[in-house]
Protein backbone atom coordinates (compact mmCIF):
# COMPACT_ATOMS: atom_id res chain seq x y z
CA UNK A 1 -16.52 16.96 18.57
CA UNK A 2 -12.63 17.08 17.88
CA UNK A 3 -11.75 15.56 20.96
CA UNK A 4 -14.20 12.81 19.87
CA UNK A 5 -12.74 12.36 16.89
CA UNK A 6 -9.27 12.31 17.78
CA UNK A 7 -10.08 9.87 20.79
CA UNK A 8 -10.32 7.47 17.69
CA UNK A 9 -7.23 8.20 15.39
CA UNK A 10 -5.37 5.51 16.48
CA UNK A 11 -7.42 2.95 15.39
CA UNK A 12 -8.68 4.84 12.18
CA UNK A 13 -4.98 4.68 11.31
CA UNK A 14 -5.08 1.10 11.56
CA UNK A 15 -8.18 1.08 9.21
CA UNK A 16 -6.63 3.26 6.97
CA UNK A 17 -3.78 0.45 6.49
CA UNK A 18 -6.06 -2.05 6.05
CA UNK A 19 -8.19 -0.14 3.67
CA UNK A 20 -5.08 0.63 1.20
CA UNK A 21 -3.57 -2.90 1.74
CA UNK A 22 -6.48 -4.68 0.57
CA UNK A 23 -6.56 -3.52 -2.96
CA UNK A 24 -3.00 -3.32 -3.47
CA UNK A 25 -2.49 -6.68 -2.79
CA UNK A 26 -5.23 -7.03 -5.39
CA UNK A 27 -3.06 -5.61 -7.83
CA UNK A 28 -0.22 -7.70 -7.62
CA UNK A 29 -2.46 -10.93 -7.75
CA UNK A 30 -3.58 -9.71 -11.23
CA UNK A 31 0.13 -9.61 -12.47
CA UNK A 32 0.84 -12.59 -11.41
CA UNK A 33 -2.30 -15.15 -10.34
CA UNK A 34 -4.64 -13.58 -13.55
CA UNK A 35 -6.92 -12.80 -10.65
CA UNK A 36 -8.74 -10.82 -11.05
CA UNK A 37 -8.88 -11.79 -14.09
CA UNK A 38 -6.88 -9.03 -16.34
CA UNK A 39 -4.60 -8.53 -19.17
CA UNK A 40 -2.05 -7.45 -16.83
CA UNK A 41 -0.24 -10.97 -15.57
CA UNK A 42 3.33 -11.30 -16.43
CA UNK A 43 5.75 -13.56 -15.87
CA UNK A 44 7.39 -13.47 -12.22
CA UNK A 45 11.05 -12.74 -13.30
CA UNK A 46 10.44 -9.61 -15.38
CA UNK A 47 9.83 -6.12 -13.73
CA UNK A 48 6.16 -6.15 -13.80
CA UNK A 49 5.87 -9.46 -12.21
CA UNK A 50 8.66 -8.33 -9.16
CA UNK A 51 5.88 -5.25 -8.97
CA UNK A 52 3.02 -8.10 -8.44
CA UNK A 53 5.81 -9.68 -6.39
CA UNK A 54 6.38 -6.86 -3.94
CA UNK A 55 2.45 -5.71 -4.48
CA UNK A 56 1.33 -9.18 -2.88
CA UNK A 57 4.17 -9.57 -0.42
CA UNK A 58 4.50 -6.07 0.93
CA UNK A 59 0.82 -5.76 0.68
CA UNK A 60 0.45 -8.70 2.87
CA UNK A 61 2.88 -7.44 5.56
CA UNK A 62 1.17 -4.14 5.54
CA UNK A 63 -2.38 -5.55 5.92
CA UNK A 64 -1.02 -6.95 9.30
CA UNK A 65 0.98 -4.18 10.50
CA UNK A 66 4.03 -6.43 10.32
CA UNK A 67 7.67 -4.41 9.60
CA UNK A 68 5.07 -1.31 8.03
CA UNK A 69 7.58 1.25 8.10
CA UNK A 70 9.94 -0.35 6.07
CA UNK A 71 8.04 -2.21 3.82
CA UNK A 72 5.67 1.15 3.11
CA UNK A 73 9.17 3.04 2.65
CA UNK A 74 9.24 0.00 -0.33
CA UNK A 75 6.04 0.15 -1.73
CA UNK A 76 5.95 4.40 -1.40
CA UNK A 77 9.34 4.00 -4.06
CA UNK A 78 7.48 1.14 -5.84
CA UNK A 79 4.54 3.28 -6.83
CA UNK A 80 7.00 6.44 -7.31
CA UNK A 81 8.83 4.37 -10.27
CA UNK A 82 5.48 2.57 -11.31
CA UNK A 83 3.94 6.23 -12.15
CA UNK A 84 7.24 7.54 -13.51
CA UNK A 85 7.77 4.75 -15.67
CA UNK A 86 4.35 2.92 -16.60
CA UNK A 87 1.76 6.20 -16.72
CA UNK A 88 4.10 9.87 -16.54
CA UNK A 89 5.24 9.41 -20.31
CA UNK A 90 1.60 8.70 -21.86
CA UNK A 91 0.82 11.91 -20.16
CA UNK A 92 1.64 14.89 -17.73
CA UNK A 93 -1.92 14.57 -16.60
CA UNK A 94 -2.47 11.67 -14.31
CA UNK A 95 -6.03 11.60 -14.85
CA UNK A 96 -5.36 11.01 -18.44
CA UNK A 97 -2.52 8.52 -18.02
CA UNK A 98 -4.08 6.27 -15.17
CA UNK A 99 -1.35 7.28 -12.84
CA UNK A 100 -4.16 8.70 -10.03
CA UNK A 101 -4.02 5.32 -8.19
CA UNK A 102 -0.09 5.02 -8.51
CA UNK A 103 0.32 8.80 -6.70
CA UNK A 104 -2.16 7.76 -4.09
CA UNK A 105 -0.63 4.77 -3.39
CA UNK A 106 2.38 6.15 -3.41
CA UNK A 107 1.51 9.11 -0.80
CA UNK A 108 -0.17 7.06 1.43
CA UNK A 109 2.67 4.80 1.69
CA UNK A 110 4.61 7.41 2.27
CA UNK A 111 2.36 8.94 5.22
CA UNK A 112 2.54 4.82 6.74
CA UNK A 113 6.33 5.47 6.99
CA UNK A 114 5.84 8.22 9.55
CA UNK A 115 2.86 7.43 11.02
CA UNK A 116 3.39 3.80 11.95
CA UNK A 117 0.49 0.45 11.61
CA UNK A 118 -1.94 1.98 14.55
CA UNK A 119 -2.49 0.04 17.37
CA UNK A 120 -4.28 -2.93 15.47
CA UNK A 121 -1.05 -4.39 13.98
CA UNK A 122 1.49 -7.08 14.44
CA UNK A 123 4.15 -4.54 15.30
CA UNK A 124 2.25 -2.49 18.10
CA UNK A 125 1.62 -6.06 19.56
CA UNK A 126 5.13 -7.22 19.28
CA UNK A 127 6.03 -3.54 20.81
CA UNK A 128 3.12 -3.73 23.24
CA UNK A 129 1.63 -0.54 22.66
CA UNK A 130 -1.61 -1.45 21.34
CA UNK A 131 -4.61 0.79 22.50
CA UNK A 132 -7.98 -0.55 23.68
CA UNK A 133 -11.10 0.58 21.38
C-alpha cells in the first residue's frame, strides 16, 4: 500500500498547491474586488489591501507553480504577520480569534518553500522535471 501511495506524492503535492491557492486567492479578491461579497474590501494602498494585493498575486503564481518557493516564502511571512497582527491580540486561542486559517496558511506555505510546486507546475516545466501520472 505505501509504495502505492508514495508512487503518487508528486502529483498530490501539486494538488495540494492548487488546493491552498484557490481559496487564498479568494481572500484577497474580497479585500479588494468585494467578491465575494464581504465587509472586508479596503482600499489598495493601505495594509489590508497590499494583503489582498499579495493574496491575489502570489496566490495566482502559486496556483501555477510559477517562482513557488519564493513567493510561498512571501505569503508563509504574510500570514505570520496577518495572525500576529489581525487575530493573536483578540485572543491567545486561535479558535476563538479566527486566526486557524491564518496558521494554516501560513504552515503550508511554509512546507511549499521546501517542498517545491510538484511536477504539475510552471517551474518543473521550465526546469523539465515534470513526472508522467
Amino acid at each position: 500500500m505505501t509504495e502505492t501511495l508514495d508512487r503518487y506524492a508528486p502529483q498530490m503535492l501539486s494538488v495540494f498547491r492548487i488546493a491552498i491557492a484557490l481559496p487564498f486567492i479568494a481572500h484577497g479578491t474580497q479585500k479588494l474586488l468585494n467578491f465575494p461579497a464581504s465587509e472586508m474590501s479596503a482600499p489598495l494602498f493601505s495594509l489590508l489591501g497590499l494583503a489582498g494585493f499579495l493574496e491575489i498575486v502570489g496566490g495566482i503564481l502559486v496556483l501555477i507553480g510559477l517562482f513557488t518557493r519564493a513567493t510561498s516564502f512571501v505569503l508563509s511571512g504574510l500570514m505570520a504577520v496577518a495572525y500576529f497582527m489581525a487575530h493573536a491580540p483578540a485572543s491567545f486561542f486561535p479558535a476563538l480569534n479566527g486566526g486557524d486559517a491564518a496558521i494554516l496558511w501560513c504552515f503550508a506555505f511554509l512546507y511549499l518553500v521546501f517542498a517545491g510546486p510538484g511536477p504539475w507546475s510552471v517551474d518543473a516545466s521550465r526546469s523539465g522535471s515534470t513526472v508522467a501520472a
